[in-house]
N, C-alpha and C. Protein backbone atom coordinates (compact mmCIF):
# COMPACT_ATOMS: atom_id res chain seq x y z
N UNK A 1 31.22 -21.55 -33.30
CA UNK A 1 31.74 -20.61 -34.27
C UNK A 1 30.81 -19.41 -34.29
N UNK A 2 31.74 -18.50 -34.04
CA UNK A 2 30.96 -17.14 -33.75
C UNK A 2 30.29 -16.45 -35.24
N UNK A 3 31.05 -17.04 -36.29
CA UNK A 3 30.69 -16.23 -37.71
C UNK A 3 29.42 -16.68 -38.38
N UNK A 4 28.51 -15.76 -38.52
CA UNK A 4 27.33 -15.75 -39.40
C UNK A 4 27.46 -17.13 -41.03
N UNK A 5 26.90 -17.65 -40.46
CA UNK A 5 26.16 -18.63 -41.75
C UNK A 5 26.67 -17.76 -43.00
N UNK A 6 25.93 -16.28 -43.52
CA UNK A 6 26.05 -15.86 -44.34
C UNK A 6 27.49 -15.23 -44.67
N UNK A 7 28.01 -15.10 -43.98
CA UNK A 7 29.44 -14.41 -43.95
C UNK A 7 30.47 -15.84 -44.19
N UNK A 8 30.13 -16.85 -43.20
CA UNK A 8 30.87 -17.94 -43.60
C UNK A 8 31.27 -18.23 -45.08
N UNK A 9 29.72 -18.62 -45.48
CA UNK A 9 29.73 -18.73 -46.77
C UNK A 9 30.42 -18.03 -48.25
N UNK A 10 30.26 -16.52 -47.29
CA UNK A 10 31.08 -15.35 -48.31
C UNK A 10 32.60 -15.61 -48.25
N UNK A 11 33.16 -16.25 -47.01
CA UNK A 11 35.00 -16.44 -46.74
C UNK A 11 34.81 -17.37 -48.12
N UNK A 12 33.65 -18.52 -47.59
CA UNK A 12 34.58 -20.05 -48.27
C UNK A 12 34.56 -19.62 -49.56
N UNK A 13 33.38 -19.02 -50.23
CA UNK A 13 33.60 -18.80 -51.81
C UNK A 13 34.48 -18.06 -52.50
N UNK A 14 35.41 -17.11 -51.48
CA UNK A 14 36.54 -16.19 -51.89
C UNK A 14 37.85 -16.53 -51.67
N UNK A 15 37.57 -17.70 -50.66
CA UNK A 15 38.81 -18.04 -50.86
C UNK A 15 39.36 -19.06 -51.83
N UNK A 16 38.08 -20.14 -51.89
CA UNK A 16 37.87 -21.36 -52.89
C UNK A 16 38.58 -20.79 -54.11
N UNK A 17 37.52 -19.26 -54.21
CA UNK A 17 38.12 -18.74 -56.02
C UNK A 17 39.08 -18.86 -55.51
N UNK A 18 40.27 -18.10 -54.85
CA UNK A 18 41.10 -17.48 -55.32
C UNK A 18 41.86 -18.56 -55.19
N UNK A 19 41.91 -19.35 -54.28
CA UNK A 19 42.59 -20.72 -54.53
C UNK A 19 42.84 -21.67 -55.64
N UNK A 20 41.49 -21.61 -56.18
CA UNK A 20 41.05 -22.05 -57.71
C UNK A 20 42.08 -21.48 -59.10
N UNK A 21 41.91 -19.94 -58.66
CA UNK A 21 42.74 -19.43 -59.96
C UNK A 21 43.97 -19.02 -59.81
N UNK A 22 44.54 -19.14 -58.53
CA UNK A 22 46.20 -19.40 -58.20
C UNK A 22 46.82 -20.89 -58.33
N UNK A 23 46.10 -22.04 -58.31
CA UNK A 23 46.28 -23.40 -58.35
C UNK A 23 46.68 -24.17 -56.87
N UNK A 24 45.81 -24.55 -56.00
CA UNK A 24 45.48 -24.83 -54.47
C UNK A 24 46.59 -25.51 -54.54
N UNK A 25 47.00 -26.27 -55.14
CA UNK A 25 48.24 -27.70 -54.94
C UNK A 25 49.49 -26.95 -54.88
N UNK A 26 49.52 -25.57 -55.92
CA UNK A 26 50.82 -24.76 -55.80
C UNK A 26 50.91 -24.22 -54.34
N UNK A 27 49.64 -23.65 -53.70
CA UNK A 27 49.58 -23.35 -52.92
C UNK A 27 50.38 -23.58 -51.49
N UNK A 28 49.55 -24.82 -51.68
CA UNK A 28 49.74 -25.82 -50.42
C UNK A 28 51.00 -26.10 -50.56
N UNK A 29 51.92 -26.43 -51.37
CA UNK A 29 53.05 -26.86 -51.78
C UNK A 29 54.09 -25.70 -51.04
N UNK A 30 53.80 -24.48 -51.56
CA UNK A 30 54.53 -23.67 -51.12
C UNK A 30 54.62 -23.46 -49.40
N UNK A 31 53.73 -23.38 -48.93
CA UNK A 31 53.59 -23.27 -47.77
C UNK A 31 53.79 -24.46 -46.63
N UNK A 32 53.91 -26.38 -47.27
CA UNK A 32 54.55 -27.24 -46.61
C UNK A 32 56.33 -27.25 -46.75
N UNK A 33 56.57 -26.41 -47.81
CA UNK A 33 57.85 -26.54 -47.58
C UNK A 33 58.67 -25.04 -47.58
N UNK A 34 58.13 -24.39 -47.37
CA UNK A 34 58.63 -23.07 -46.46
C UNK A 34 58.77 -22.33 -47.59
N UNK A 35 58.59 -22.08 -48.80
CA UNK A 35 58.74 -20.99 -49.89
C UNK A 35 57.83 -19.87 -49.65
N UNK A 36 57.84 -19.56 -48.28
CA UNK A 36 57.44 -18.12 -47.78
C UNK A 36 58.03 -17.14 -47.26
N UNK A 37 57.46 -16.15 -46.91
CA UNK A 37 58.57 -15.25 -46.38
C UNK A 37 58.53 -15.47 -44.53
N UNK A 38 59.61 -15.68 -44.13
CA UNK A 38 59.94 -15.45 -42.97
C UNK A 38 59.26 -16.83 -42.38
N UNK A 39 59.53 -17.89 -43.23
CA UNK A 39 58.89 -19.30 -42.90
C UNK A 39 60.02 -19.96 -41.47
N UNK A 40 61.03 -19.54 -41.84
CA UNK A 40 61.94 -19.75 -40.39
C UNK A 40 61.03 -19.54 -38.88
N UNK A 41 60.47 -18.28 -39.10
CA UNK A 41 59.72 -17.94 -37.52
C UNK A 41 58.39 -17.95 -37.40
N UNK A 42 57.85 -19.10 -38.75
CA UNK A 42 55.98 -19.22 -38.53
C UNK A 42 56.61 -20.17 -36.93
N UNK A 43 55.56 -20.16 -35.90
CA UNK A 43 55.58 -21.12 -34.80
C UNK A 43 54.14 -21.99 -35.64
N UNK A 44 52.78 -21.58 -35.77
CA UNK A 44 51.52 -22.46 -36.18
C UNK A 44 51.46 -22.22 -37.53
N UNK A 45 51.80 -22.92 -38.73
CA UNK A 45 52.15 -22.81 -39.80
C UNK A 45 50.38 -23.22 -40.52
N UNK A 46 49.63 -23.75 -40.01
CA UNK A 46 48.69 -23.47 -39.94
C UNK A 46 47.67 -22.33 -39.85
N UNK A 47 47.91 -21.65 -38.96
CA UNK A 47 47.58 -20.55 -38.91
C UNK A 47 47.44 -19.46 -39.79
N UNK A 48 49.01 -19.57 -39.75
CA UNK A 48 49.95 -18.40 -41.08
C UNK A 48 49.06 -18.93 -42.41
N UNK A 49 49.11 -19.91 -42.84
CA UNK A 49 48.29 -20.16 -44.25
C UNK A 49 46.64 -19.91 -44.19
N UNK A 50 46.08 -20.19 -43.33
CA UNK A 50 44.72 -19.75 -42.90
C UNK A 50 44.36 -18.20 -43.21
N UNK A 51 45.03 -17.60 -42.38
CA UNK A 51 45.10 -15.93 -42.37
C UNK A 51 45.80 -15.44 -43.36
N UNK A 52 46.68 -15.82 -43.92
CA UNK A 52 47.24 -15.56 -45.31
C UNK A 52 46.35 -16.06 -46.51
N UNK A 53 45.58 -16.94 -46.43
CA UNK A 53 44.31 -17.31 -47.57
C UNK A 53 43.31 -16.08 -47.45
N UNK A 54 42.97 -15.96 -46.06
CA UNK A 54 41.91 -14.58 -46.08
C UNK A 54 42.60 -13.37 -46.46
N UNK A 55 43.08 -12.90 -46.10
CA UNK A 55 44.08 -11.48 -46.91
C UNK A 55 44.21 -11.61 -48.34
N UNK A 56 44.73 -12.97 -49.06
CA UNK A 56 44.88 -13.07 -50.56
C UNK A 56 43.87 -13.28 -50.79
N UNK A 57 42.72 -13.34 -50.49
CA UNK A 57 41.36 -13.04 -51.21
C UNK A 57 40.75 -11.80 -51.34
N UNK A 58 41.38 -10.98 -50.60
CA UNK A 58 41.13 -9.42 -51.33
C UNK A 58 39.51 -9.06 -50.98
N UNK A 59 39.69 -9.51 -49.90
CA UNK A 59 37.69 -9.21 -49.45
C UNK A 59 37.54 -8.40 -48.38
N UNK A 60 38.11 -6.93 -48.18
CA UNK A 60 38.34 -6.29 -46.63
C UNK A 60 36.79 -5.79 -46.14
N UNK A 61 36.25 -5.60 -47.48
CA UNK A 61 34.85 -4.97 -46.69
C UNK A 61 34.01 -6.51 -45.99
N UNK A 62 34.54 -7.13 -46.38
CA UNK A 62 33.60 -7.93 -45.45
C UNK A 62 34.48 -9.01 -44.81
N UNK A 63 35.77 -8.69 -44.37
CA UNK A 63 36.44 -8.70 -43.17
C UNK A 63 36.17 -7.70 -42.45
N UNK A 64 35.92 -6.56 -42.50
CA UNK A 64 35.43 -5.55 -41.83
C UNK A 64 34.13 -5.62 -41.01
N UNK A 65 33.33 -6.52 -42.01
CA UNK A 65 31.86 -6.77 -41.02
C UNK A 65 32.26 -7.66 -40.18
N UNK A 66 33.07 -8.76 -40.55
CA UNK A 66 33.20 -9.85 -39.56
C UNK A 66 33.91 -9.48 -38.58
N UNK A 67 35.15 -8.57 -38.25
CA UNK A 67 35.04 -8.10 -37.32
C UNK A 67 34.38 -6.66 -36.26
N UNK A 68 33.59 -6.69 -36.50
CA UNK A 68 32.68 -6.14 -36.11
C UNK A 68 31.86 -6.72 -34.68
N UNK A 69 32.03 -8.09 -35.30
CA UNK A 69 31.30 -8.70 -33.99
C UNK A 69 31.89 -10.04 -33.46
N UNK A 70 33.84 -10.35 -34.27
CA UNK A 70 34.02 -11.62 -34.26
C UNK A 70 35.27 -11.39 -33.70
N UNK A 71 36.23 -12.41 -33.22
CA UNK A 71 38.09 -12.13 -33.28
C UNK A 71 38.46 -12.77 -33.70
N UNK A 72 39.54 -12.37 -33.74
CA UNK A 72 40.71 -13.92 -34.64
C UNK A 72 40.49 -15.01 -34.03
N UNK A 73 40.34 -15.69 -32.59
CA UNK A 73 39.42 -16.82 -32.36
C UNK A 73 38.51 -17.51 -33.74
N UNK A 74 37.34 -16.71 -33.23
CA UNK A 74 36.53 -16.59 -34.36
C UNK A 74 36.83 -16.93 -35.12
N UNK A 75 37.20 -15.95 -36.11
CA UNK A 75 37.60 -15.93 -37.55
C UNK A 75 38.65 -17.36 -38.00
N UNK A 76 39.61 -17.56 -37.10
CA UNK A 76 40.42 -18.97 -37.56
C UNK A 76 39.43 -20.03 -37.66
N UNK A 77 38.80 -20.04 -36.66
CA UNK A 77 37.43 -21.30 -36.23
C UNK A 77 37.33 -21.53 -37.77
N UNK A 78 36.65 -19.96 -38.20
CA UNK A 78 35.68 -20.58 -39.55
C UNK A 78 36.96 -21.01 -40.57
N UNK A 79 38.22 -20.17 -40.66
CA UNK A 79 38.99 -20.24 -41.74
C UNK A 79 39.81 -22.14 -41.87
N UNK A 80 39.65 -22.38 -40.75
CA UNK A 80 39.61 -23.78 -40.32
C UNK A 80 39.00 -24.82 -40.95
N UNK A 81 37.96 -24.57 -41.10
CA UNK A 81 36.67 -25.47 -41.61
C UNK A 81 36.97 -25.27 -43.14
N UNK A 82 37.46 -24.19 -43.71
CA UNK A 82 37.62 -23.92 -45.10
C UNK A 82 38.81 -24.33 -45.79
N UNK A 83 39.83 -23.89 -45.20
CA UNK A 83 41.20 -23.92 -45.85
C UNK A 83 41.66 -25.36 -45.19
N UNK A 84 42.47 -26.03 -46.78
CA UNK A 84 42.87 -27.21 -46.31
C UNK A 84 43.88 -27.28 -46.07
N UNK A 85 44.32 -28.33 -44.60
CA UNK A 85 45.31 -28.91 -44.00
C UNK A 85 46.60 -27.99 -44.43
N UNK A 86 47.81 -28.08 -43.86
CA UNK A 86 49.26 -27.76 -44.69
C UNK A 86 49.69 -28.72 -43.32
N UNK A 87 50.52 -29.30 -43.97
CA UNK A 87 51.81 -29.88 -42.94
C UNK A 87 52.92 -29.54 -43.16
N UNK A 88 53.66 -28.77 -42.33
CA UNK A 88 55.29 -28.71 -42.31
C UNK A 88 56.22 -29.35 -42.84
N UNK A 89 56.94 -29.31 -44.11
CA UNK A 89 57.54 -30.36 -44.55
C UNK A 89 59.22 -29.81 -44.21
N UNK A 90 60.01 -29.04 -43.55
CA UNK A 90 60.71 -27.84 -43.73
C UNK A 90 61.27 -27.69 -42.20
């Protein structure tokens, strides 16, 4: 994993909140059974919720550092380790 220790740490705690004060179970819920937009043509539905957790955390300046020196490779690696599971129910 290409992302800095310290930067890691900055994803998991922004996304944790925001997970925290949207309610993670609503979350997850929505996204195993397709109450998204354009859930017909996710192919890695995984993915889509991963990278959709980092965007709804509202943290660009320091998505900005991380890519700086990282790629979406990268960046899923860590968002991986953070964001939990979704399975396709849909």
């Amino acid at each position: 994993m290409r992302v800095t220790p310290g930067h890691f740490d900055a994803l998991q705690k922004a996304i944790t909140d925001m997970m925290e004060l949207y309610g993670a179970d609503k979350i997850i819920s929505e996204y195993e059974q397709g109450h998204i937009a354009r859930a017909s043509k996710v192919k890695d539905l995984q993915k889509r919720f991963c990278f959709d957790m980092l965007y709804a955390s509202n943290i660009p300046e320091l998505v900005d550092e991380i890519y700086d020196y990282a790629n979406n490779d990268h960046i899923y690696t860590a968002l991986k380790r953070i964001c939990p599971k979704v399975i396709r129910n849909y």
